[in-house]
N, C-alpha and C. Protein backbone atom coordinates (compact mmCIF):
# COMPACT_ATOMS: atom_id res chain seq x y z
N UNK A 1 115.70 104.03 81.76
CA UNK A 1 116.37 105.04 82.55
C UNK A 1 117.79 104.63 82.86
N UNK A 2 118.33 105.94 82.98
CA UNK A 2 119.54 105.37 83.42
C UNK A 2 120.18 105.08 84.75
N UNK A 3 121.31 104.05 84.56
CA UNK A 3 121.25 103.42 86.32
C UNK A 3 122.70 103.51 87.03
N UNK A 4 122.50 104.27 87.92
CA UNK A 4 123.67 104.51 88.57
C UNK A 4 124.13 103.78 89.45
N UNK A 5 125.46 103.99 89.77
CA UNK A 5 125.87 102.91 91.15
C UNK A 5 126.23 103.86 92.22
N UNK A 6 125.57 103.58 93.70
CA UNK A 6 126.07 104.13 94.81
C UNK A 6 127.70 105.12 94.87
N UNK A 7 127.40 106.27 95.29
CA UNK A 7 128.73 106.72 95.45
C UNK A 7 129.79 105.83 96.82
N UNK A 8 130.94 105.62 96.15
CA UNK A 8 131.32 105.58 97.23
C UNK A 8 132.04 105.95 98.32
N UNK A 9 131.66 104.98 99.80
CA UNK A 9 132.25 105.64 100.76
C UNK A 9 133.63 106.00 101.02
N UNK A 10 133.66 107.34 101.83
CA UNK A 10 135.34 108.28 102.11
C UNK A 10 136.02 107.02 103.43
N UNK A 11 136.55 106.51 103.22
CA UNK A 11 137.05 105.64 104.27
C UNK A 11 138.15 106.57 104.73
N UNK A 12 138.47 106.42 106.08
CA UNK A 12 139.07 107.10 107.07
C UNK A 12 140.00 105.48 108.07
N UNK A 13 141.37 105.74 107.95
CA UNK A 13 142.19 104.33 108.49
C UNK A 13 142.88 104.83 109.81
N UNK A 14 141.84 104.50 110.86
CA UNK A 14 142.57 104.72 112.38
C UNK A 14 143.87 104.01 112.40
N UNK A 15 144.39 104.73 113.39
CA UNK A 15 145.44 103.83 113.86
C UNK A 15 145.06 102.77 114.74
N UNK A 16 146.44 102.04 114.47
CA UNK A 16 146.53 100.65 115.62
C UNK A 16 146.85 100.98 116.98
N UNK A 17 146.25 100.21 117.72
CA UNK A 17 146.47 101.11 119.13
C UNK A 17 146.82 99.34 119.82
N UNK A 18 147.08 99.66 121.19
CA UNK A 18 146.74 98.53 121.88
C UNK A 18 149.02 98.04 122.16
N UNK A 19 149.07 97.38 123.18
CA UNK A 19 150.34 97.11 123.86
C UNK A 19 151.19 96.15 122.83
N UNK A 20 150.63 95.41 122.43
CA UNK A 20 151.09 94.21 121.94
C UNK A 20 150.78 94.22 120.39
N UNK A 21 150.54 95.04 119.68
CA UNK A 21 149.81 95.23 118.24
C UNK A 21 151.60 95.01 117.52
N UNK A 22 151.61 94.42 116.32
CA UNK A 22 152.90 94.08 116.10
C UNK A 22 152.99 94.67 114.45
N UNK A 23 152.19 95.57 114.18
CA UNK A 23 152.58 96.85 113.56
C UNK A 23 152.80 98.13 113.85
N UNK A 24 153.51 98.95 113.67
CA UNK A 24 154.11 100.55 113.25
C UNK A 24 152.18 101.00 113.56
N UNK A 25 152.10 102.10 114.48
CA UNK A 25 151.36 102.72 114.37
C UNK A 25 151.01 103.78 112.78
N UNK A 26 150.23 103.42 112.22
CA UNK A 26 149.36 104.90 111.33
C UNK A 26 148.56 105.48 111.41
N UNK A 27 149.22 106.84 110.78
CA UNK A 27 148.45 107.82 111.16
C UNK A 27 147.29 107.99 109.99
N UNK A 28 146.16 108.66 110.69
CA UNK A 28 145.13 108.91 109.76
C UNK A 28 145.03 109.74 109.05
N UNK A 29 144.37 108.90 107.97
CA UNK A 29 144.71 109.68 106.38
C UNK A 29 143.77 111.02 106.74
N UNK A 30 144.46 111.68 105.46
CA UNK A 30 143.45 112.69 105.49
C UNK A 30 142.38 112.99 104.78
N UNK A 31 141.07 113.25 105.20
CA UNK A 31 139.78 113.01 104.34
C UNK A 31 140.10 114.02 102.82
N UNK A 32 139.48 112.67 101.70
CA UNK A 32 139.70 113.37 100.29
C UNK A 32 138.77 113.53 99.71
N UNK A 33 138.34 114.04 98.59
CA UNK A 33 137.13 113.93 97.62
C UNK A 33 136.88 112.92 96.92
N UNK A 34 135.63 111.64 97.21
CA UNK A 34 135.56 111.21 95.83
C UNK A 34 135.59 111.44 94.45
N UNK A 35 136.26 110.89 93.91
CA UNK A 35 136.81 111.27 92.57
C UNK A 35 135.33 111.16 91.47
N UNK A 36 134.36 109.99 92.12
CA UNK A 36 133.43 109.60 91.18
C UNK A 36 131.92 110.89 91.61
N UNK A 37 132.60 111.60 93.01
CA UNK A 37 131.33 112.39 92.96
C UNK A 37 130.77 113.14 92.17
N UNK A 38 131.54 113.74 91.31
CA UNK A 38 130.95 114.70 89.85
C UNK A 38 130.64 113.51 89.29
N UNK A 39 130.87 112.83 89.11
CA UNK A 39 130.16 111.94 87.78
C UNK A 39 128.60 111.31 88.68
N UNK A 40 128.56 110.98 89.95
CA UNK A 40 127.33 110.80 90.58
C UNK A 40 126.68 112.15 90.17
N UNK A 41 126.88 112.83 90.32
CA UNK A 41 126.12 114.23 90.51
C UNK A 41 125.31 114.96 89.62
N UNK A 42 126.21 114.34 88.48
CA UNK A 42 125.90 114.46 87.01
C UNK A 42 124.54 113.68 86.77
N UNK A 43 124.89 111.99 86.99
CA UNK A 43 123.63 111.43 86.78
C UNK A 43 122.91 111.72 87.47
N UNK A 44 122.78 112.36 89.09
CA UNK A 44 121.58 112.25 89.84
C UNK A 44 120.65 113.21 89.11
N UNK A 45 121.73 114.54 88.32
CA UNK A 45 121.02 115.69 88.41
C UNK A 45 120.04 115.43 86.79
N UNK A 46 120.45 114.89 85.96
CA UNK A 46 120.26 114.41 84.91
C UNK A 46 118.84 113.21 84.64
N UNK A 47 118.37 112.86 85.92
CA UNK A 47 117.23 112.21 86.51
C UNK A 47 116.36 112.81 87.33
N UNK A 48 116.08 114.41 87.63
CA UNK A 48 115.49 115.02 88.37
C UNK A 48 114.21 115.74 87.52
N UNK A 49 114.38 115.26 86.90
CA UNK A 49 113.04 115.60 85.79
C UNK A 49 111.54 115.52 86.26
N UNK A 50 110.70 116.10 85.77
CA UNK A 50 109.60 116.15 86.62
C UNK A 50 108.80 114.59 86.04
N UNK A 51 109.17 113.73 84.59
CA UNK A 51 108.43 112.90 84.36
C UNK A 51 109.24 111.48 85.76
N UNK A 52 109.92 111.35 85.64
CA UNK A 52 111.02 110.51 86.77
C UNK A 52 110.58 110.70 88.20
N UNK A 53 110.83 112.19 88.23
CA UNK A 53 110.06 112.19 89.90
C UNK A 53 108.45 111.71 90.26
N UNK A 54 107.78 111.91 89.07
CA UNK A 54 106.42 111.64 89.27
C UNK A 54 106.33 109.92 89.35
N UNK A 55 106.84 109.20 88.32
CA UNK A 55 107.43 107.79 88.29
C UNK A 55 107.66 107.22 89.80
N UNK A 56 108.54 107.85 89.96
CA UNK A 56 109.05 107.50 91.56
C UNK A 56 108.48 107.19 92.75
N UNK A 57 107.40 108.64 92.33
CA UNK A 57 106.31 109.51 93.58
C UNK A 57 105.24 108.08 93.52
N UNK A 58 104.89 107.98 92.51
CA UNK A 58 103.63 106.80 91.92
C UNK A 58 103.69 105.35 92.65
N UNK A 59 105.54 105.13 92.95
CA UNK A 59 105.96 103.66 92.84
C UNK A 59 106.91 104.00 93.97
N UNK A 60 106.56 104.28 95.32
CA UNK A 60 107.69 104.60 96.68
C UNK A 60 108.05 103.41 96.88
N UNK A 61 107.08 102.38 96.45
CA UNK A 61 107.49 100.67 97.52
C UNK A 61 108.36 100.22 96.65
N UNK A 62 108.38 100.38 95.42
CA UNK A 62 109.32 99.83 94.09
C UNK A 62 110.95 99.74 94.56
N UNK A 63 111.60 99.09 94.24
CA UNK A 63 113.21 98.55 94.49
C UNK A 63 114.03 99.53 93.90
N UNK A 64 113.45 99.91 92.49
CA UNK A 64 114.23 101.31 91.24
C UNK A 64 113.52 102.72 92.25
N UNK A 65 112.58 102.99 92.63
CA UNK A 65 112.44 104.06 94.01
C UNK A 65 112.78 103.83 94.47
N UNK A 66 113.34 102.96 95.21
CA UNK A 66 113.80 102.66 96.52
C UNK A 66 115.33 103.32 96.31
N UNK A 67 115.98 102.72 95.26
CA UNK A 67 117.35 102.81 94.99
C UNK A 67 117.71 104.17 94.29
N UNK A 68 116.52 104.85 93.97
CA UNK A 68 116.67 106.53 93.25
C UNK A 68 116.94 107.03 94.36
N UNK A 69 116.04 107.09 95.78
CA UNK A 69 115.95 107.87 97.10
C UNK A 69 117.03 107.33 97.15
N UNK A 70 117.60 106.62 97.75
CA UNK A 70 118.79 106.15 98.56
C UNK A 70 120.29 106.84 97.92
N UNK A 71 120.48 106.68 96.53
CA UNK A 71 121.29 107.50 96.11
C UNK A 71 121.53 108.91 96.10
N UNK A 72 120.11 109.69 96.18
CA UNK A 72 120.42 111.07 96.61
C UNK A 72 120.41 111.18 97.89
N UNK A 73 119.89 110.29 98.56
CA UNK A 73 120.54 110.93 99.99
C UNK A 73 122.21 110.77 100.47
N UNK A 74 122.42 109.59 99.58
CA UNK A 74 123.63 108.91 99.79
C UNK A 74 124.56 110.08 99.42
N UNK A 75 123.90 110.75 97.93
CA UNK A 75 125.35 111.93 97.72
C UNK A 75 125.08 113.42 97.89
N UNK A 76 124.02 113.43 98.51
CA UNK A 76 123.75 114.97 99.26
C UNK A 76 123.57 115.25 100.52
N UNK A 77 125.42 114.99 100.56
CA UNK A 77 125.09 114.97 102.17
C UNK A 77 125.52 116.68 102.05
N UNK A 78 125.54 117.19 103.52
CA UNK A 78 126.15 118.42 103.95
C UNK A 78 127.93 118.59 103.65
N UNK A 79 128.54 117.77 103.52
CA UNK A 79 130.18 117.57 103.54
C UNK A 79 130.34 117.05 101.79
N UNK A 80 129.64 116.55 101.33
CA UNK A 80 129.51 116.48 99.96
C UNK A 80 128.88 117.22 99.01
N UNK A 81 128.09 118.10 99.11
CA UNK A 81 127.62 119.43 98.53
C UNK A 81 128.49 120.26 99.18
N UNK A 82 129.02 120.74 99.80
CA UNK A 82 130.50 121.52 100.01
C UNK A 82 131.06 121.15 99.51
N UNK A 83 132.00 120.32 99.00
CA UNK A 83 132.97 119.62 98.55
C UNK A 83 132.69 119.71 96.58
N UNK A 84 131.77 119.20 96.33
CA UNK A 84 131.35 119.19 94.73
C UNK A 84 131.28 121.17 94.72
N UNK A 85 130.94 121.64 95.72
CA UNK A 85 130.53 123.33 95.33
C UNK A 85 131.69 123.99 95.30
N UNK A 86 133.13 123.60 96.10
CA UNK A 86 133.90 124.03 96.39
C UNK A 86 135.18 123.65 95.67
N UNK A 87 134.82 122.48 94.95
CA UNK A 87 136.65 121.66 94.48
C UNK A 87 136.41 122.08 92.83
N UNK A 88 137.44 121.00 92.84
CA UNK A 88 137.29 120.87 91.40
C UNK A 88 136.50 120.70 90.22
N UNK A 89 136.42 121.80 89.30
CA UNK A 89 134.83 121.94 88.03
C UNK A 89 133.89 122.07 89.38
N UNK A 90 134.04 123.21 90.16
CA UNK A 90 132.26 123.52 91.15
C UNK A 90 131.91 124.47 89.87
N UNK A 91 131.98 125.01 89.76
CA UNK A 91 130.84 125.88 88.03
C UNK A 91 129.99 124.91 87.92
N UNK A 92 130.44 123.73 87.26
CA UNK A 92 129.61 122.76 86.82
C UNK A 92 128.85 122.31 87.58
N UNK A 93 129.35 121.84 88.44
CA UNK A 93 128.76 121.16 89.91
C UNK A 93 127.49 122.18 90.56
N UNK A 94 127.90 123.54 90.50
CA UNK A 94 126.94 124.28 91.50
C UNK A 94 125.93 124.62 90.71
N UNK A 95 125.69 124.31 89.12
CA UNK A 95 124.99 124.27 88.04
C UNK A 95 124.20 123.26 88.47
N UNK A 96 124.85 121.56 88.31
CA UNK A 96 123.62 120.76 88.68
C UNK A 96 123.00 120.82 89.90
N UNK A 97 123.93 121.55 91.09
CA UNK A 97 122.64 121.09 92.65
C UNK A 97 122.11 122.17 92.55
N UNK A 98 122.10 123.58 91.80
CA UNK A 98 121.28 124.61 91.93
C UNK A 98 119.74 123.67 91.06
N UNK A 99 120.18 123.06 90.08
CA UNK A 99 118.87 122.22 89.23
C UNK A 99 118.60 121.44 90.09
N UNK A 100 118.76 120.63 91.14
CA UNK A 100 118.47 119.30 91.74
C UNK A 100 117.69 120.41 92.56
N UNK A 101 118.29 121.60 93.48
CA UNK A 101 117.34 122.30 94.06
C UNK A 101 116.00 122.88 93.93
N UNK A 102 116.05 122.91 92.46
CA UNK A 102 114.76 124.13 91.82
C UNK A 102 113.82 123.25 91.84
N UNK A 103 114.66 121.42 91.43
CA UNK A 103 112.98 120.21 91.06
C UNK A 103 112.66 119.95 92.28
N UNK A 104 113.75 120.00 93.39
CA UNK A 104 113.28 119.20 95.24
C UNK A 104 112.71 120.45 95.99
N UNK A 105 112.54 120.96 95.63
CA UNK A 105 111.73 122.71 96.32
C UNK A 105 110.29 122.15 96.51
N UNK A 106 109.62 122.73 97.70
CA UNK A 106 108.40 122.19 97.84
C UNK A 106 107.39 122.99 96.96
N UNK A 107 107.84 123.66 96.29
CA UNK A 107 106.70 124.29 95.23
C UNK A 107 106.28 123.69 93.86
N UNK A 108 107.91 123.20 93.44
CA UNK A 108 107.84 122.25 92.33
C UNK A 108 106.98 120.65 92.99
N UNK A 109 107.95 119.77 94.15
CA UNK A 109 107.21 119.02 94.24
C UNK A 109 105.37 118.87 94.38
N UNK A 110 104.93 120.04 95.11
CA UNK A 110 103.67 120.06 95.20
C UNK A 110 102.72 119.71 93.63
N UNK A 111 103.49 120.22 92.39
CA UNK A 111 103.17 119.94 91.35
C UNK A 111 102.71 118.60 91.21
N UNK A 112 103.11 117.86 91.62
CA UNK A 112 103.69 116.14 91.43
C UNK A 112 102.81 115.78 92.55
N UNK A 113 103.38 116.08 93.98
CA UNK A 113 102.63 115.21 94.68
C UNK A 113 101.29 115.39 94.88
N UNK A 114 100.54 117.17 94.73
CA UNK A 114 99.49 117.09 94.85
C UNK A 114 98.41 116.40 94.76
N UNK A 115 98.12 115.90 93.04
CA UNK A 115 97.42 115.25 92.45
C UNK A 115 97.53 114.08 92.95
N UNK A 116 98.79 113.26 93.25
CA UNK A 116 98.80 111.76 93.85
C UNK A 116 98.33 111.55 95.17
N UNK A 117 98.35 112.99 95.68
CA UNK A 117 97.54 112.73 97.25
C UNK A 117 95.80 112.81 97.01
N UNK A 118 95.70 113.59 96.12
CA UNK A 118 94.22 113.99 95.77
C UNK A 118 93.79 112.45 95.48
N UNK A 119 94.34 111.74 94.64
CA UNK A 119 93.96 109.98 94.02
C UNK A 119 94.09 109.75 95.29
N UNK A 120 95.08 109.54 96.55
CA UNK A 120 94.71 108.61 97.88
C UNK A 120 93.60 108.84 98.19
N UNK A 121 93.14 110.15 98.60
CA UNK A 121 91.73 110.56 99.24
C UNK A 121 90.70 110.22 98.37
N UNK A 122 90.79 110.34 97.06
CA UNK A 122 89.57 109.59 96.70
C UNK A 122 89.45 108.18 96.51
N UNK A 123 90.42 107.51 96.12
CA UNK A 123 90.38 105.97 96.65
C UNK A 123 90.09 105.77 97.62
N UNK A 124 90.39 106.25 99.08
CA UNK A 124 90.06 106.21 100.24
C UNK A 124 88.49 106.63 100.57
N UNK A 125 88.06 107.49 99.91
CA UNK A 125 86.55 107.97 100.01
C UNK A 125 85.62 106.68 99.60
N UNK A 126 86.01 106.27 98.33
CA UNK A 126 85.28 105.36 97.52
C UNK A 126 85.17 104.03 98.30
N UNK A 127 86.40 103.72 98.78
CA UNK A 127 86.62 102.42 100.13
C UNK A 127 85.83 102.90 101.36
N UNK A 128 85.39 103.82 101.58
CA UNK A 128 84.74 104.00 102.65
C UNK A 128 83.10 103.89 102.20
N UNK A 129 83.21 104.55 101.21
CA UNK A 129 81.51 104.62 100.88
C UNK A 129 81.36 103.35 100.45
N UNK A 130 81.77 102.46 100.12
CA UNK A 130 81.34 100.92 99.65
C UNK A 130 81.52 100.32 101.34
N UNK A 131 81.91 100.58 102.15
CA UNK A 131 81.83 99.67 103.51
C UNK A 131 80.37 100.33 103.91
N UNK A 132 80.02 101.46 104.06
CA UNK A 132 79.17 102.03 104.38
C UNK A 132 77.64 101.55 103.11
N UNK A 133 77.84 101.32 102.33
CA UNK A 133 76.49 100.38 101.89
C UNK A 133 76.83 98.96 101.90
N UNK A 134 77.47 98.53 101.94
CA UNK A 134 77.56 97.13 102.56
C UNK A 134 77.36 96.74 104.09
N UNK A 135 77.01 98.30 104.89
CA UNK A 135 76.79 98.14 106.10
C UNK A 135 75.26 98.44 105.97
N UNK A 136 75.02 99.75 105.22
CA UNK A 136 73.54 99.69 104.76
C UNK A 136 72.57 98.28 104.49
N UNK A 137 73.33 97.63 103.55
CA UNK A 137 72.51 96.17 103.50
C UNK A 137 72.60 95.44 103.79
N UNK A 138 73.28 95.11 104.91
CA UNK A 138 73.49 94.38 106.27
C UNK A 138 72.51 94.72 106.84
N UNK A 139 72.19 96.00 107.78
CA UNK A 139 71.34 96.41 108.72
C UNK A 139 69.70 96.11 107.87
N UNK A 140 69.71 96.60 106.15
CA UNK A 140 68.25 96.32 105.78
C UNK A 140 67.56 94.75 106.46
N UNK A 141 68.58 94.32 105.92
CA UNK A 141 68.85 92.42 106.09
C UNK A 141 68.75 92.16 107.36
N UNK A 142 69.20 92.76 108.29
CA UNK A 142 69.09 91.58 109.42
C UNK A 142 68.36 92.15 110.34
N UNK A 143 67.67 90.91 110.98
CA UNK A 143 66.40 91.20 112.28
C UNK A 143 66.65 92.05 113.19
N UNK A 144 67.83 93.24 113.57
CA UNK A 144 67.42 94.32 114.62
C UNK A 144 68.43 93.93 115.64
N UNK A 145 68.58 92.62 115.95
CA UNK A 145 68.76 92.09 117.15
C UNK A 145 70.46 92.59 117.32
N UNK A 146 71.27 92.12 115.84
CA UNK A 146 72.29 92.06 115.76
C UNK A 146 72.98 93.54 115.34
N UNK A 147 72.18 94.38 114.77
CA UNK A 147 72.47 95.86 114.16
C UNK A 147 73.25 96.66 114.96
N UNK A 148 73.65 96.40 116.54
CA UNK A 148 74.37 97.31 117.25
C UNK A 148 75.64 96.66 116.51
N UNK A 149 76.23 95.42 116.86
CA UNK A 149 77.61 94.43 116.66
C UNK A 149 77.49 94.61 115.26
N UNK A 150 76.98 95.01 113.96
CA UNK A 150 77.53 95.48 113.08
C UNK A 150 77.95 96.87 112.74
N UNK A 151 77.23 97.80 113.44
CA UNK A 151 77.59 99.13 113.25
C UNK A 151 79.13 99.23 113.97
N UNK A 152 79.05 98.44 115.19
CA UNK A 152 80.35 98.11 115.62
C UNK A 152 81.47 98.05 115.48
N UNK A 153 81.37 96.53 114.59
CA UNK A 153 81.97 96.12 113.74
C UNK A 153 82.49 97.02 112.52
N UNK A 154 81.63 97.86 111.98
CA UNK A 154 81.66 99.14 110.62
C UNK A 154 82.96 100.06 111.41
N UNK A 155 82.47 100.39 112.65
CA UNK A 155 83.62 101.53 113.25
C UNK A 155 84.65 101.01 113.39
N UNK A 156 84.89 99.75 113.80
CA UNK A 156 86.28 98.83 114.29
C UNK A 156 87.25 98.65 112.88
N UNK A 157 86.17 98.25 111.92
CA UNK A 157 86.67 98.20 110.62
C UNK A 157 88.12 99.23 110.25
N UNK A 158 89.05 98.48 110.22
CA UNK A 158 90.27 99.22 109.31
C UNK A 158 90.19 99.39 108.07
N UNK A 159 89.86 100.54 107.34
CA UNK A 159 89.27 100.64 106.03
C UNK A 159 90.37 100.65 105.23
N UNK A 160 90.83 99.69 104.11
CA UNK A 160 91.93 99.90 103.39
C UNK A 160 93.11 100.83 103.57
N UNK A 161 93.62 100.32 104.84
CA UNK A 161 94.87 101.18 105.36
C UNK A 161 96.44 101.40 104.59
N UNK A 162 96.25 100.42 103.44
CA UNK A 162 97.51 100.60 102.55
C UNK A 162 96.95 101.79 102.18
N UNK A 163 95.77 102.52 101.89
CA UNK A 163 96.04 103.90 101.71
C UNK A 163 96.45 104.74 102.29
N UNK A 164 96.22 104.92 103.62
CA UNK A 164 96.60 105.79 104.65
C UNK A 164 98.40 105.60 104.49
N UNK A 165 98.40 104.56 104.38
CA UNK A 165 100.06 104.15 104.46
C UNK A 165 100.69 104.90 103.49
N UNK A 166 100.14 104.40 102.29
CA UNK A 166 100.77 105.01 100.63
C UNK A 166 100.35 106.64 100.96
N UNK A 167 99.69 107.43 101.48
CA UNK A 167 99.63 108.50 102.02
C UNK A 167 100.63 109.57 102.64
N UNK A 168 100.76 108.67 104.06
CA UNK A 168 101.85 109.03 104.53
C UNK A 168 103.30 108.86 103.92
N UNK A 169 103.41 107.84 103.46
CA UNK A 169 104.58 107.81 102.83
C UNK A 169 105.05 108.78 101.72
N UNK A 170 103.88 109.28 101.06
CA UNK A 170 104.01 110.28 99.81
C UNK A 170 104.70 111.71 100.57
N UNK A 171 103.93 111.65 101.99
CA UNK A 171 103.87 113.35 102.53
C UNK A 171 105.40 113.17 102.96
N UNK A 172 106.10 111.97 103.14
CA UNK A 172 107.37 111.96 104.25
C UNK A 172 108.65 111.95 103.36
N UNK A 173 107.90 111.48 101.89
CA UNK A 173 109.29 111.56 100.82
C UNK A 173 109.55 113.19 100.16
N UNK A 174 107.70 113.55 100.30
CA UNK A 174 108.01 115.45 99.92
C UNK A 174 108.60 116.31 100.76
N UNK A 175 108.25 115.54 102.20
CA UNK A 175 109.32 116.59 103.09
C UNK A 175 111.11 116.16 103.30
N UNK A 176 111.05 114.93 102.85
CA UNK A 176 112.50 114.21 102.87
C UNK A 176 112.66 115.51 101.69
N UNK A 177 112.57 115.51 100.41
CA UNK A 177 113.10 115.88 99.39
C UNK A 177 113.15 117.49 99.38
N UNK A 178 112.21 117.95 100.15
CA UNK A 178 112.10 119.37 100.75
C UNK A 178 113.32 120.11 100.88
N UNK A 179 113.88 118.89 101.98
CA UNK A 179 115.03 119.08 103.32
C UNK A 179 115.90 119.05 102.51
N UNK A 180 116.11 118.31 101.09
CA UNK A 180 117.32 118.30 100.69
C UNK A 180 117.75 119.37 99.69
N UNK A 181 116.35 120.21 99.29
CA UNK A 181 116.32 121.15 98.42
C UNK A 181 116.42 122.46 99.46
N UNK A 182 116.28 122.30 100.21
CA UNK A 182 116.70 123.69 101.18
C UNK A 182 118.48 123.36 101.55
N UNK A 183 118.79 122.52 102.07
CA UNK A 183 119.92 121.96 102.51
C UNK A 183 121.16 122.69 101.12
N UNK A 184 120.85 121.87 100.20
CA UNK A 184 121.73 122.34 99.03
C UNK A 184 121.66 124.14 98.73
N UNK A 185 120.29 124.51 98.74
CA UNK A 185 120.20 126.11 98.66
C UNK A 185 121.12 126.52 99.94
N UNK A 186 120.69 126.24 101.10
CA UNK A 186 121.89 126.97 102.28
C UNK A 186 123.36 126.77 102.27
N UNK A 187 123.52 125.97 101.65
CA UNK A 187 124.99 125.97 101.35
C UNK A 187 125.41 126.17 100.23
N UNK A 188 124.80 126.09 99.19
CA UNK A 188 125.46 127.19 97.77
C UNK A 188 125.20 128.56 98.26
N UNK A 189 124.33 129.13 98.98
CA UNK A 189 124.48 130.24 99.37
C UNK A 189 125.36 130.71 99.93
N UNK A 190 125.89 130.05 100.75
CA UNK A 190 127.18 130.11 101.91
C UNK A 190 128.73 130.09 101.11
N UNK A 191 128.34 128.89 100.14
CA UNK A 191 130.10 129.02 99.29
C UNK A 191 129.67 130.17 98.71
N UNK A 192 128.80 130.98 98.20
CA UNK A 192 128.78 132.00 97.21
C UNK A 192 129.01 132.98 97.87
N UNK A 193 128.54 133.39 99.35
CA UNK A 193 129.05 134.43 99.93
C UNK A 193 130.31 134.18 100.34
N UNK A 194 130.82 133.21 100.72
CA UNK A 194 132.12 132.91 100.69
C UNK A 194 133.35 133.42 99.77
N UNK A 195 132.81 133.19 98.68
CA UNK A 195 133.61 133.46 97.72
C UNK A 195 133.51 134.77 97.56
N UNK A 196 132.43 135.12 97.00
CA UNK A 196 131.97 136.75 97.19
C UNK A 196 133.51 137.84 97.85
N UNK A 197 133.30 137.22 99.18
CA UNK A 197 134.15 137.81 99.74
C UNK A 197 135.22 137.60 99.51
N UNK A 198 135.78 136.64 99.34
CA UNK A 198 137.38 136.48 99.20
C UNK A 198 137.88 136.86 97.90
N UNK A 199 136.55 137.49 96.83
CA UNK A 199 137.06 138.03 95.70
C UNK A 199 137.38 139.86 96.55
N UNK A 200 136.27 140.70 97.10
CA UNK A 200 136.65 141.27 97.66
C UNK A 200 137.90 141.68 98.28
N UNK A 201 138.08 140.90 98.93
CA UNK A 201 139.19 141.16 99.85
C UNK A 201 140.54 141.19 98.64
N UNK A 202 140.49 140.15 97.91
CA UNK A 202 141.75 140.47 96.37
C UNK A 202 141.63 141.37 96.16
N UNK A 203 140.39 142.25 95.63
CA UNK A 203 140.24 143.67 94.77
C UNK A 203 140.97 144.72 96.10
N UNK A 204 140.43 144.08 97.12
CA UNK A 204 141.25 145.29 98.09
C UNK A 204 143.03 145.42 98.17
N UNK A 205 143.11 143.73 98.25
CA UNK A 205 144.82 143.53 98.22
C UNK A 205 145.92 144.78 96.99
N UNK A 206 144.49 144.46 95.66
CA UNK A 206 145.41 145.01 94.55
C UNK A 206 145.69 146.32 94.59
N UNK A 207 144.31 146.87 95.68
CA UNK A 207 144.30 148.41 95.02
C UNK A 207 145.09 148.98 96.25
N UNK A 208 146.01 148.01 97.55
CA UNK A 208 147.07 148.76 97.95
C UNK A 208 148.07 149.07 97.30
C-alpha cells in the first residue's frame, strides 16, 4: 500500500510582546493553504477502498491503522475541506471528498463492519460457552461443599474482555468515520449552494 506522510501543520507567528523584547514587533501572518493538501487528499482518497478499509477495520491496534486513522482526521478537518472545496483545482478536490464521503457513510461502512462485529459476538459466545462447561465439570467433580465459590467465581469471571474491547473499538471507529462522512457532505453542500448562488446573482448582474 501506499504510504503517506502527515499533512502539514498551518503555522500562525504571533507577535512579540513584552517591555524589554529587543525585536520589531510582527504582525501575524495570514492563514494560507497547504500547498501539499491536494496531494494528501489525493492519496487519502485513493486508499478508501472497501478492500483497505476492511484491512484496517480487522487490524484497529496495528501502527499502519493507527497511522491511516490519524491521517484522515489530520486532513479532514472543517477549515480544510473548505479550503480543498473552495481554492485551487476544488473540481478535483470536491470529486475526491464526495468519494471519501460515499466509502465513510454509515451504510457503506456497515458493509465492512457488520460481519466483523458478528465474528466478536461469536468468539465471545464460544468463550463463554467453554467457561460454562469447564464450570459444568468442576461442579460434576467436586463434593458440593465448594459449588457455591465456584459458580461465584464463574460470575466474577472476566470472560475474554479483549473482545468486548476489540468490540467497542470497531463501533467507535464506525461512528468516528460516520462523523467524517457527514462532516464533508455538510460542507460540500454548503460551498455548492454557495456557489449556486453567486452564479445566480452574475446571471442577474448581466441581464441588467
Amino acid at each position: 500500500m501506499t504510504t503517506i506522510s502527515t499533512p502539514t501543520t498551518i503555522a500562525f507567528n504571533a507577535p512579540l510582546t513584552g517591555p524589554t523584547s529587543p525585536r520589531p514587533l510582527k504582525q501575524p501572518e495570514v492563514s494560507r493553504p497547504d500547498p501539499d493538501l491536494g496531494r494528501h487528499l489525493e492519496d487519502i482518497s485513493a486508499r478508501v477502498d472497501r478492500k483497505t478499509i476492511d484491512y484496517m477495520m480487522r487490524h484497529l491496534d496495528s501502527e499502519e491503522s493507527k497511522d491511516y486513522f490519524k491521517k484522515i482526521d489530520t486532513l479532514l478537518t472543517p477549515d480544510n475541506i473548505r479550503r480543498l472545496a473552495s481554492g485551487p483545482n476544488a473540481k478535483s478536490h470536491i470529486k475526491a471528498l464526495a468519494h471519501i464521503e460515499t466509502r465513510f457513510n454509515s451504510g457503506s461502512l456497515a458493509k465492512i463492519s457488520g460481519p466483523l462485529e458478528w465474528k466478536h459476538v461469536e468468539d465471545y459466545r464460544k468463550a463463554v460457552e467453554a467457561e460454562l462447561f469447564e464450570l459444568s465439570l468442576s461442579l460434576f467433580f467436586s463434593d458440593g461443599e465448594n459449588s457455591f465459590e465456584l459458580v461465584r467465581g464463574f460470575l466474577n469471571k472476566e470472560t475474554d474482555q479483549h473482545i468486548l474491547h476489540a468490540m467497542h473499538d470497531l463501533r467507535a471507529r464506525h461512528k468516528r468515520l460516520s462523523e467524517v462522512s457527514t462532516l464533508v457532505k455538510n460542507i460540500l453542500e454548503s460551498v455548492q449552494d454557495v456557489e449556486a448562488r453567486a452564479q445566480d446573482w452574475r446571471k442577474g448582474m448581466r441581464s441588467v
